[in-house]
Every structure is written in structure tokens, then in C-alpha cells.
N, C-alpha and C. Protein backbone atom coordinates (compact mmCIF):
# COMPACT_ATOMS: atom_id res chain seq x y z
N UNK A 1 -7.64 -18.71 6.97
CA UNK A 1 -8.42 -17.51 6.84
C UNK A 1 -8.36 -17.01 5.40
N UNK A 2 -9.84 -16.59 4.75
CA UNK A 2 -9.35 -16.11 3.48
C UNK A 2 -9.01 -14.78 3.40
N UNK A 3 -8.16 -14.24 2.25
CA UNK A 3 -7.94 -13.42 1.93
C UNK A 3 -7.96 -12.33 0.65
N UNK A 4 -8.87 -11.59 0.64
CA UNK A 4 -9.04 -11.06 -1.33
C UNK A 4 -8.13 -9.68 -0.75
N UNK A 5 -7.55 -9.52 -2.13
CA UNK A 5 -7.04 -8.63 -2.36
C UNK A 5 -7.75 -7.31 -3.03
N UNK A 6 -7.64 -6.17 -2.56
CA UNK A 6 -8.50 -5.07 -3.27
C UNK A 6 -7.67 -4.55 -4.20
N UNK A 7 -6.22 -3.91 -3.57
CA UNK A 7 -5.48 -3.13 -4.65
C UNK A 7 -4.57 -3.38 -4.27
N UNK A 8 -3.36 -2.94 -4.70
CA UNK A 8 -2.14 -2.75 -5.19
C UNK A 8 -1.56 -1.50 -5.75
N UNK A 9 -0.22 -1.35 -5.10
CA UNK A 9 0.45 0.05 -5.25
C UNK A 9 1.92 -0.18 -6.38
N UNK A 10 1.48 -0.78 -7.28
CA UNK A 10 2.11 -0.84 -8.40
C UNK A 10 3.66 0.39 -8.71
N UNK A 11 3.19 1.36 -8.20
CA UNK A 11 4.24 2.50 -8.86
C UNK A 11 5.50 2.15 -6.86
N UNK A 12 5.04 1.46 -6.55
CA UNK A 12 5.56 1.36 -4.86
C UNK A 12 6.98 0.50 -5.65
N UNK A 13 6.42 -0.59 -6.57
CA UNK A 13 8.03 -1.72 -6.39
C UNK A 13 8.21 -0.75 -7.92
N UNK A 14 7.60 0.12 -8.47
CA UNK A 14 8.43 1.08 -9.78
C UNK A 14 9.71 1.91 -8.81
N UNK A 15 9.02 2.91 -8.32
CA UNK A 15 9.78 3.83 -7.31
C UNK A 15 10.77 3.48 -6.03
N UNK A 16 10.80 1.95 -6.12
CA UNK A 16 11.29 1.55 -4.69
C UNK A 16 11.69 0.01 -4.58
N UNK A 17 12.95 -0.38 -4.11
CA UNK A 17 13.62 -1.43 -3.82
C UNK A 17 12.87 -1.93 -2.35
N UNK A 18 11.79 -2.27 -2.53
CA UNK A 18 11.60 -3.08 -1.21
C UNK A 18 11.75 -4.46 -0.80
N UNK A 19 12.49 -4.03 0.50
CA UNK A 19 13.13 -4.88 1.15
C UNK A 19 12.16 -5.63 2.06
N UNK A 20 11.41 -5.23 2.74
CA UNK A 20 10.56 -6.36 3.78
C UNK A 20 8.98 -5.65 3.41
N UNK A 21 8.36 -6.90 3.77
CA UNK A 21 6.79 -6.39 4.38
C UNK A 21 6.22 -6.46 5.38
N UNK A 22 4.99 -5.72 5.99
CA UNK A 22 4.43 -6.33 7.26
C UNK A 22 3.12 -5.63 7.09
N UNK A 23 2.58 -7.10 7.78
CA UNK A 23 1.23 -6.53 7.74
C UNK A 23 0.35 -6.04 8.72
N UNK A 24 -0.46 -4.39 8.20
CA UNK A 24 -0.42 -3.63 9.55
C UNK A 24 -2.63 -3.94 9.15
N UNK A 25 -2.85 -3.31 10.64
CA UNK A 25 -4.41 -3.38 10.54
C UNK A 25 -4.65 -1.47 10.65
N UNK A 26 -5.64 -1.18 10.15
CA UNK A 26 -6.08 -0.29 10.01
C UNK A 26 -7.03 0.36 10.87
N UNK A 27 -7.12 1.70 11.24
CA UNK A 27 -8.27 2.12 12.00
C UNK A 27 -9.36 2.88 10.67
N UNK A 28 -10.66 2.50 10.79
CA UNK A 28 -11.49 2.64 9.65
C UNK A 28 -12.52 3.41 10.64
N UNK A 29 -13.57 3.73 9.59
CA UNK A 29 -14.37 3.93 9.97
C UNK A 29 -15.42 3.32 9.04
N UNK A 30 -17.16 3.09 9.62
CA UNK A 30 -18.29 2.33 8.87
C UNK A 30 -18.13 1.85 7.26
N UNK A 31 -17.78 3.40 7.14
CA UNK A 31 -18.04 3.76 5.88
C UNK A 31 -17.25 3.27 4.79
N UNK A 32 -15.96 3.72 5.63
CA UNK A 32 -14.90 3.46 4.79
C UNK A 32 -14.53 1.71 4.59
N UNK A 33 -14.92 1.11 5.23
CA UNK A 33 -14.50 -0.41 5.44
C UNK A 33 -15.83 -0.44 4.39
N UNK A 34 -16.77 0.02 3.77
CA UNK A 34 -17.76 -0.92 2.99
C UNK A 34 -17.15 -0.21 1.40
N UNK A 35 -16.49 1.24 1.72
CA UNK A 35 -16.13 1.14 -0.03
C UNK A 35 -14.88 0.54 0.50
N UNK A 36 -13.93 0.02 0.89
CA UNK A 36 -12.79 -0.78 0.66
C UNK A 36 -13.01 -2.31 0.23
N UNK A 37 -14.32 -2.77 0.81
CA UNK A 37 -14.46 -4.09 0.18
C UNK A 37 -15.50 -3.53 -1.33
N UNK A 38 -15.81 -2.51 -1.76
CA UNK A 38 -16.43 -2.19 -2.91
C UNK A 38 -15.27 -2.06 -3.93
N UNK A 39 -14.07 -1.79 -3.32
CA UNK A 39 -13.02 -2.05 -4.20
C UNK A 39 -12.73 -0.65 -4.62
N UNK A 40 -12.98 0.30 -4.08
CA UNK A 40 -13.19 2.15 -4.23
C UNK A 40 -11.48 2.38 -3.35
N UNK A 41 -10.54 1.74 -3.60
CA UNK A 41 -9.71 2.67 -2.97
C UNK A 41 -8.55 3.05 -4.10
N UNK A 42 -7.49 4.09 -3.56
CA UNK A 42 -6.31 3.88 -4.07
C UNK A 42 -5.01 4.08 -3.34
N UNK A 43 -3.94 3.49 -3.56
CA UNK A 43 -2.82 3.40 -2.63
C UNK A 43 -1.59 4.40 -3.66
N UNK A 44 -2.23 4.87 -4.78
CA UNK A 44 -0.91 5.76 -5.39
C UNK A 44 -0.22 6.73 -5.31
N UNK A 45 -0.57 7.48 -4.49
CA UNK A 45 0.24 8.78 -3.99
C UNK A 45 0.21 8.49 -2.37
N UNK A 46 0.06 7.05 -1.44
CA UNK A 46 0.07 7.06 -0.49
C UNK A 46 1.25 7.08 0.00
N UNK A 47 1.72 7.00 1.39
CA UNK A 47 2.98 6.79 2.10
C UNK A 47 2.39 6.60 3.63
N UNK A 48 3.35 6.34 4.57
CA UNK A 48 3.39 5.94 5.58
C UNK A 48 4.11 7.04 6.53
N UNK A 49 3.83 7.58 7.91
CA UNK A 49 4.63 8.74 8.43
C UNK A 49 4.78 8.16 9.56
N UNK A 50 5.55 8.22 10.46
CA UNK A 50 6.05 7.74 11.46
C UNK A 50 5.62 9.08 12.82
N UNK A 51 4.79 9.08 13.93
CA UNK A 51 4.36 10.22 14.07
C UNK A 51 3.86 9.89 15.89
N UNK A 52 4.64 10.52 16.63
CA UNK A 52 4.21 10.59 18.25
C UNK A 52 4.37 8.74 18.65
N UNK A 53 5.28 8.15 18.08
CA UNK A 53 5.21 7.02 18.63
C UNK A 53 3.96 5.86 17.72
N UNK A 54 3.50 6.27 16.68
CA UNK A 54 2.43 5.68 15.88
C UNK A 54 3.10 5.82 14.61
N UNK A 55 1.96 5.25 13.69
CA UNK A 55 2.45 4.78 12.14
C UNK A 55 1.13 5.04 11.71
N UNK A 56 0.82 6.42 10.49
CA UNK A 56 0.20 6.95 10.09
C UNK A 56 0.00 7.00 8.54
N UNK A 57 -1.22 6.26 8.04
CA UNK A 57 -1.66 6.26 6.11
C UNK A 57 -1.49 7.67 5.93
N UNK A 58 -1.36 8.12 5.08
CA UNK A 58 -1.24 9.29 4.71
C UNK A 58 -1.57 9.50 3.21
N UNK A 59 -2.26 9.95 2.64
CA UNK A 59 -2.66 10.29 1.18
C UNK A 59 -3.63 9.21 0.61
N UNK A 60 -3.47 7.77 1.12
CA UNK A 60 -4.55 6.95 0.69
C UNK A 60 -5.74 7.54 0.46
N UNK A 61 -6.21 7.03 -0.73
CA UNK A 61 -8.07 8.13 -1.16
C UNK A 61 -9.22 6.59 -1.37
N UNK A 62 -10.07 6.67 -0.39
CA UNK A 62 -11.04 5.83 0.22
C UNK A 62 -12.08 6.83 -0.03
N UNK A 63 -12.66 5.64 -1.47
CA UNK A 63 -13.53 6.88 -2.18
C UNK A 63 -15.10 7.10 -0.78
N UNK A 64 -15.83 7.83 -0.92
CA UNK A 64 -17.01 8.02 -0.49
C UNK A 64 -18.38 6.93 -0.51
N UNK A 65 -18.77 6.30 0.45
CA UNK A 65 -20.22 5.46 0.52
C UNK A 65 -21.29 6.43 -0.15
N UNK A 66 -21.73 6.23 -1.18
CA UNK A 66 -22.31 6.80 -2.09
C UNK A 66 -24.00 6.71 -1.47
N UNK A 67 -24.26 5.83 -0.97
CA UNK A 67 -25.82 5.40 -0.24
C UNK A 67 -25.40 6.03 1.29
N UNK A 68 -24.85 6.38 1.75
CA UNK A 68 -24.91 6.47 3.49
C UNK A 68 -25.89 7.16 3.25
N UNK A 69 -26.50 7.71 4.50
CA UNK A 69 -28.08 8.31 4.64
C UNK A 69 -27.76 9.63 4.72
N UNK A 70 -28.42 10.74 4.90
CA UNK A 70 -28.73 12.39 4.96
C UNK A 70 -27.91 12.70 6.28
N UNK A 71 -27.99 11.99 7.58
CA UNK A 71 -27.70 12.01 8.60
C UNK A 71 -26.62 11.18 9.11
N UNK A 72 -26.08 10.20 8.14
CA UNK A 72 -24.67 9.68 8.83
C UNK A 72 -23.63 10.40 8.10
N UNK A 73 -22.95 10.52 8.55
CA UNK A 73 -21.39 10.98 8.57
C UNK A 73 -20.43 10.42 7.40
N UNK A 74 -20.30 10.90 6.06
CA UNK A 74 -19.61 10.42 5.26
C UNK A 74 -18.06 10.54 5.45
N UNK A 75 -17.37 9.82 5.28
CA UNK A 75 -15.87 10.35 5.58
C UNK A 75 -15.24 11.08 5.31
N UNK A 76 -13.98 11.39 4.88
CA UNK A 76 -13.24 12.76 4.37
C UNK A 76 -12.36 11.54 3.67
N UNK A 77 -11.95 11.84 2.26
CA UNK A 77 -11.68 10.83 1.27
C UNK A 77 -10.00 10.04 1.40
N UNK A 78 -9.54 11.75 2.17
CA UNK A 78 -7.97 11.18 2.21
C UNK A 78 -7.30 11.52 3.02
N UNK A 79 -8.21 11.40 4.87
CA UNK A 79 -7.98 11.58 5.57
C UNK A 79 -7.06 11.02 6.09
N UNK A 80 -6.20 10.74 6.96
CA UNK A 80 -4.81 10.54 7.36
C UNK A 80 -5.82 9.20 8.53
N UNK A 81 -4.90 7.61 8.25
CA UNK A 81 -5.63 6.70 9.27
C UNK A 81 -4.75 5.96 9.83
N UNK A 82 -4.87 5.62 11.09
CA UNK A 82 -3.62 5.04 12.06
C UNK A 82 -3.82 3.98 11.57
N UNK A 83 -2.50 3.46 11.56
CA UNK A 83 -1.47 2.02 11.33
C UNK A 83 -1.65 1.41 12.80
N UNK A 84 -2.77 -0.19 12.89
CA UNK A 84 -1.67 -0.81 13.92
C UNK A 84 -1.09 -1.71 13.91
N UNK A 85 -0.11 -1.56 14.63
CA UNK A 85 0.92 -2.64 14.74
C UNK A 85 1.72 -2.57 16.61
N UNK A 86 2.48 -3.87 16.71
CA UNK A 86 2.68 -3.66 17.94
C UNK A 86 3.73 -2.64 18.58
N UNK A 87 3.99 -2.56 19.38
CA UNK A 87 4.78 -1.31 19.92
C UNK A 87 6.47 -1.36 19.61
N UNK A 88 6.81 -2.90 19.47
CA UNK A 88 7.96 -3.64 18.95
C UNK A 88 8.82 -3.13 17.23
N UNK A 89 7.25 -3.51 16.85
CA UNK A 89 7.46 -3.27 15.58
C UNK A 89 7.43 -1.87 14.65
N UNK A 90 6.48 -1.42 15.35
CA UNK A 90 6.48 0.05 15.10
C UNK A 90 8.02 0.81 15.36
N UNK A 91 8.95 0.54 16.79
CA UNK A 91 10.05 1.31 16.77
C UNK A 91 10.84 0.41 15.85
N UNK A 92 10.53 -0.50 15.87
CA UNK A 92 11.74 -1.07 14.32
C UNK A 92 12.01 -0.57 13.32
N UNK A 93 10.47 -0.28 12.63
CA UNK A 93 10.34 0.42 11.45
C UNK A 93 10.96 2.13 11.29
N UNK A 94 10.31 2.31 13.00
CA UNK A 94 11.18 4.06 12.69
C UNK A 94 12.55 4.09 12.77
N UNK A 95 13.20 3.28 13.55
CA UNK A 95 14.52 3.09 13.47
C UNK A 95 15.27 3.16 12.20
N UNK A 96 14.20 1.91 11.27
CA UNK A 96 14.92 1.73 10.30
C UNK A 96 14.61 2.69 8.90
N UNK A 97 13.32 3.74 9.28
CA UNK A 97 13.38 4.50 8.33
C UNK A 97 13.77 5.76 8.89
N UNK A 98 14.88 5.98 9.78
CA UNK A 98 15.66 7.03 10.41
C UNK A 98 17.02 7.07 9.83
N UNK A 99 17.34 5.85 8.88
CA UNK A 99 18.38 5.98 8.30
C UNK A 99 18.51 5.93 6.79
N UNK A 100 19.28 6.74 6.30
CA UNK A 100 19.25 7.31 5.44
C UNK A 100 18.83 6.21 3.72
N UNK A 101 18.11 6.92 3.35
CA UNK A 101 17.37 6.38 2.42
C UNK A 101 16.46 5.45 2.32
N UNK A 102 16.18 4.90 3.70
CA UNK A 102 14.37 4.35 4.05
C UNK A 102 13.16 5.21 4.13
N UNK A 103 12.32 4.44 3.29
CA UNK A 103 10.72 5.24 3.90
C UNK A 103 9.97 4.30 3.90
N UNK A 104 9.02 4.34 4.34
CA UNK A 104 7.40 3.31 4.39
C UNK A 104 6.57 3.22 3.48
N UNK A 105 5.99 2.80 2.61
CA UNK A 105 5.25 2.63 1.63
C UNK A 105 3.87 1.69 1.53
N UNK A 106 3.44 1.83 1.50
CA UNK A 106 1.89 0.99 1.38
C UNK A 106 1.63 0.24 -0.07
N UNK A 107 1.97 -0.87 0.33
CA UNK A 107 2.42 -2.14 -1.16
C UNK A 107 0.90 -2.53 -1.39
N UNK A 108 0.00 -2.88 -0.77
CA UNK A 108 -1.42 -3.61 -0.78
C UNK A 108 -2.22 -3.36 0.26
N UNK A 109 -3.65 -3.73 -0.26
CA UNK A 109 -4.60 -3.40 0.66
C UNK A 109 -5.51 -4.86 0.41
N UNK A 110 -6.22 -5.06 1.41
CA UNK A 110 -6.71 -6.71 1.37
C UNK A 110 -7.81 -6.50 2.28
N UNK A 111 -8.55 -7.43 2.41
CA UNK A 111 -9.42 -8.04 3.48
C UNK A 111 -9.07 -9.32 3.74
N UNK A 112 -8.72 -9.59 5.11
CA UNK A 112 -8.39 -10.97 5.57
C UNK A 112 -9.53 -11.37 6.85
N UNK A 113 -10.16 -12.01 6.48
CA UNK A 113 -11.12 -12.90 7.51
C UNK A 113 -11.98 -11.36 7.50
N UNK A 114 -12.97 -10.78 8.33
CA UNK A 114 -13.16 -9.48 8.08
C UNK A 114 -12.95 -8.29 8.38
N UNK A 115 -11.08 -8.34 8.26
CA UNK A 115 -10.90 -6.94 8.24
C UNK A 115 -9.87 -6.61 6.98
N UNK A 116 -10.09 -5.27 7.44
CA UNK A 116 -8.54 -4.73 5.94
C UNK A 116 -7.39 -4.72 6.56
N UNK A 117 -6.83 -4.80 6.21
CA UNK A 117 -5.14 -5.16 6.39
C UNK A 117 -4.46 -4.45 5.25
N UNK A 118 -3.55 -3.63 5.71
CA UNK A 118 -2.70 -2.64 4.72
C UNK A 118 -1.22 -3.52 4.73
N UNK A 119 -0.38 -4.27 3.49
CA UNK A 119 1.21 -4.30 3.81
C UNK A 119 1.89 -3.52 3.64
N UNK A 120 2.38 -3.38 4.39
CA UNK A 120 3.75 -1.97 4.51
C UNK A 120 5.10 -2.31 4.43
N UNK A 121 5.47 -1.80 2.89
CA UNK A 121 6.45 -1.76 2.97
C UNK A 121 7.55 -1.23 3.35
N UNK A 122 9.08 -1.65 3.73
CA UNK A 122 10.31 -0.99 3.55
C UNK A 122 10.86 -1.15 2.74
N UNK A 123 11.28 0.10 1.77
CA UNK A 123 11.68 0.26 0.44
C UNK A 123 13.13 1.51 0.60
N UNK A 124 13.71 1.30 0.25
CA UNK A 124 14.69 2.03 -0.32
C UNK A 124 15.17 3.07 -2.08
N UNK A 125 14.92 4.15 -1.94
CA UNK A 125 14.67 4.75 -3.31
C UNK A 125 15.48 3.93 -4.01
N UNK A 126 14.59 4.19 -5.66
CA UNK A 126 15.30 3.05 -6.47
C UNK A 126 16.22 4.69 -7.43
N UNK A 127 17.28 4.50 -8.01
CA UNK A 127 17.71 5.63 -8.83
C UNK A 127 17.36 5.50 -10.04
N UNK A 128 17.62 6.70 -11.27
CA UNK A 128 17.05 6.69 -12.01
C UNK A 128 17.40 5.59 -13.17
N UNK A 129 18.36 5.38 -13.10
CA UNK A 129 19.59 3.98 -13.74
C UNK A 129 18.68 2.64 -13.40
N UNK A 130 18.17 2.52 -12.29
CA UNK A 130 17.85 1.57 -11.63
C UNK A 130 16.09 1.12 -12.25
N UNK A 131 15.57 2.06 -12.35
CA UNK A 131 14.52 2.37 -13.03
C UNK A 131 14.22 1.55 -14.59
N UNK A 132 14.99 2.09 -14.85
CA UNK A 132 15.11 1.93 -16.43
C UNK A 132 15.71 0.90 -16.60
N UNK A 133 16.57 0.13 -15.88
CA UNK A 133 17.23 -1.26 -15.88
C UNK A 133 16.02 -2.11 -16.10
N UNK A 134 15.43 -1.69 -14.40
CA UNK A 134 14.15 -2.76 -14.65
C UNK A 134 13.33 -2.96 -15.62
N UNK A 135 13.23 -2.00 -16.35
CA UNK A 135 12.02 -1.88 -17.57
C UNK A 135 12.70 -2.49 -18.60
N UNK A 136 14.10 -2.21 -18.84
CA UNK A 136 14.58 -2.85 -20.40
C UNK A 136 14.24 -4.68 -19.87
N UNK A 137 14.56 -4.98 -18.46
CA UNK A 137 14.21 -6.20 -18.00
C UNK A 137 13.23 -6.93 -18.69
N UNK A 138 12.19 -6.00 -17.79
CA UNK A 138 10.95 -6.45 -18.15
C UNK A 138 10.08 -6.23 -19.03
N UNK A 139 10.51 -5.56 -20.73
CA UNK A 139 10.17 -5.87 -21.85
C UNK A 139 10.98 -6.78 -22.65
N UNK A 140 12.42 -7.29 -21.99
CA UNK A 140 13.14 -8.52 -22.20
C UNK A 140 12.04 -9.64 -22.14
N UNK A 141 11.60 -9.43 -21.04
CA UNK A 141 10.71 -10.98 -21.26
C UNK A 141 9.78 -11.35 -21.41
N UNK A 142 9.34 -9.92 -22.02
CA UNK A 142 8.12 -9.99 -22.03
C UNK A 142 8.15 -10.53 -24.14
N UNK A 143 9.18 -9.53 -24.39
CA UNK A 143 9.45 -10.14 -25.67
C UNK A 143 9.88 -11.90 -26.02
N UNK A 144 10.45 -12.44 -25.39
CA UNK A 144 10.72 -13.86 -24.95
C UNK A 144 9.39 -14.74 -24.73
N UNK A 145 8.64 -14.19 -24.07
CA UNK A 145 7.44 -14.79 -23.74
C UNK A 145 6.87 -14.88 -25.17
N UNK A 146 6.67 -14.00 -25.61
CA UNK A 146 5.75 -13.82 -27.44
C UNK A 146 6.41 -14.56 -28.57
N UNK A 147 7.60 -14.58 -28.44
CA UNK A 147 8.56 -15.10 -29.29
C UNK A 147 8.08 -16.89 -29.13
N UNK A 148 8.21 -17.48 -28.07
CA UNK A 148 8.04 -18.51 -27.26
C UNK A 148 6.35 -19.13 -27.45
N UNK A 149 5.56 -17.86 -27.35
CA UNK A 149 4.22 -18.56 -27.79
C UNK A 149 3.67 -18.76 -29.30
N UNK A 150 4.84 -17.90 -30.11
CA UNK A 150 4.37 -18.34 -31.39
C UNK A 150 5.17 -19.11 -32.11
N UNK A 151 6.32 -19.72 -31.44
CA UNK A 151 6.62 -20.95 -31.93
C UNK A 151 5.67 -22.43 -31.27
N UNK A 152 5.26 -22.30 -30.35
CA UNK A 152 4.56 -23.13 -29.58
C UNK A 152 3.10 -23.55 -30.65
């Protein structure tokens, strides 16, 4: 089955040690499933809420179908949209973000065969030490890399 990727929640592995993924399906509506393959979304101030036994997007902004007609129903941009997943997995996740210092996070958004598919992560806050580790990291090699192509 193919799969394109729309976006990515970049500030998710900044802010957060994640530990697993899974991939959840989304409840959409018309509209919103044609700007998600238009590539109109964003996952940066999103999160995941755990809520009546369900698993709830929360803050994701799914910009507006700019053509819908006078008379259809445009969406509401950052309306709150159920997570599914099976009933198994869902109490796993609350379990495991019931203990202290788990939350849910929304790592990517995709279309697979034709639907969207959100991965959800479990992440653990990263500290502020932890932060900044990574970055001296990853201008380590990034300097290495340049160094490396101009001897090449």
C-alpha cells in the first residue's frame, strides 16, 4: 500500500523522548480529508487527550477547503477529532500516559492507500539539559558532514 507523507511534528522529537509509535486512523470530515491531501495541515501545537474511554486530536489546525460551495459546511479549523484505534490499545496508551511523565503526541500525518493516518506518539518530557545536548549533537555533525565534503 502506498504511503505519502503530508507533515511532520518536528518540535514533537525537540520537546520529547519518544519511546513508541502507533498508527491511529482519524475521524474526518469531506472537507477536511481534501485539504489534508492539499498538504494544508499542521501538527505543532497539537497533542493527544485521553477522554471517556477514546483518544482525542486536539489543537491540530486543518486549514479550510477554500472552493467548498455557499451551502456546504466548511469545517472549524481546530476542531478537536477522534483517534481510532482498538479498544486494547487505546487502554494501553492511557495506562501508560497515567504515569508520571507520559503524554501523547502526534509525530506525523500521512495518507496510506486512501486514508489519513495520524502516528502517535509516546514521548516522555525531554529536560532542559537534554535539549541542548541534542543540539550541540546535532551541529556536531552537521559540522563533520561540511568538513568531510570539502575535503572530498
Amino acid at each position: 500500500m502506498e504511503t505519502k507523507k503530508i507533515a511532520t511534528n518536528r518540535k514533537a522529537y525537540h520537546n520529547y523522548i519518544i519511546e513508541d509509535v502507533l498508527e491511529a486512523g482519524v475521524a474526518l470530515t469531506g472537507t477536511e480529508i481534501k485539504s489534508i491531501r492539499a498538504g494544508r495541515v499542521s501538527l505543532n501545537e497539537a497533542y493527544v487527550k485521553p477522554r471517556d474511554g477514546e483518544l482525542w486530536l486536539v489543537g491540530a489546525h486543518i486549514a479550510r477547503w477554500e472552493t467548498a460551495g455557499a451551502f456546504t459546511d466548511s469545517h472549524e479549523p481546530t476542531r478537536e477529532r477522534k483517534l481510532l484505534l482498538n479498544r486494547k490499545e487505546i487502554s494501553e496508551l492511557t495506562s501508560r500516559v497515567a504515569e508520571k511523565g507520559y503524554t501523547l503526541v502526534p509525530v506525523s500525518i500521512y495518507i496510506k492507500g486512501r486514508l489519513a493516518k495520524i502516528g502517535v506518539g509516546l514521548g516522555r518530557g525531554k529536560k532542559k539539559y537534554e535539549k541542548k545536548h541534542a543540539i550541540m549533537e546535532k551541529e556536531a555533525k552537521r559540522e563533520i558532514g561540511r568538513t568531510l565534503k570539502r575535503r572530498a
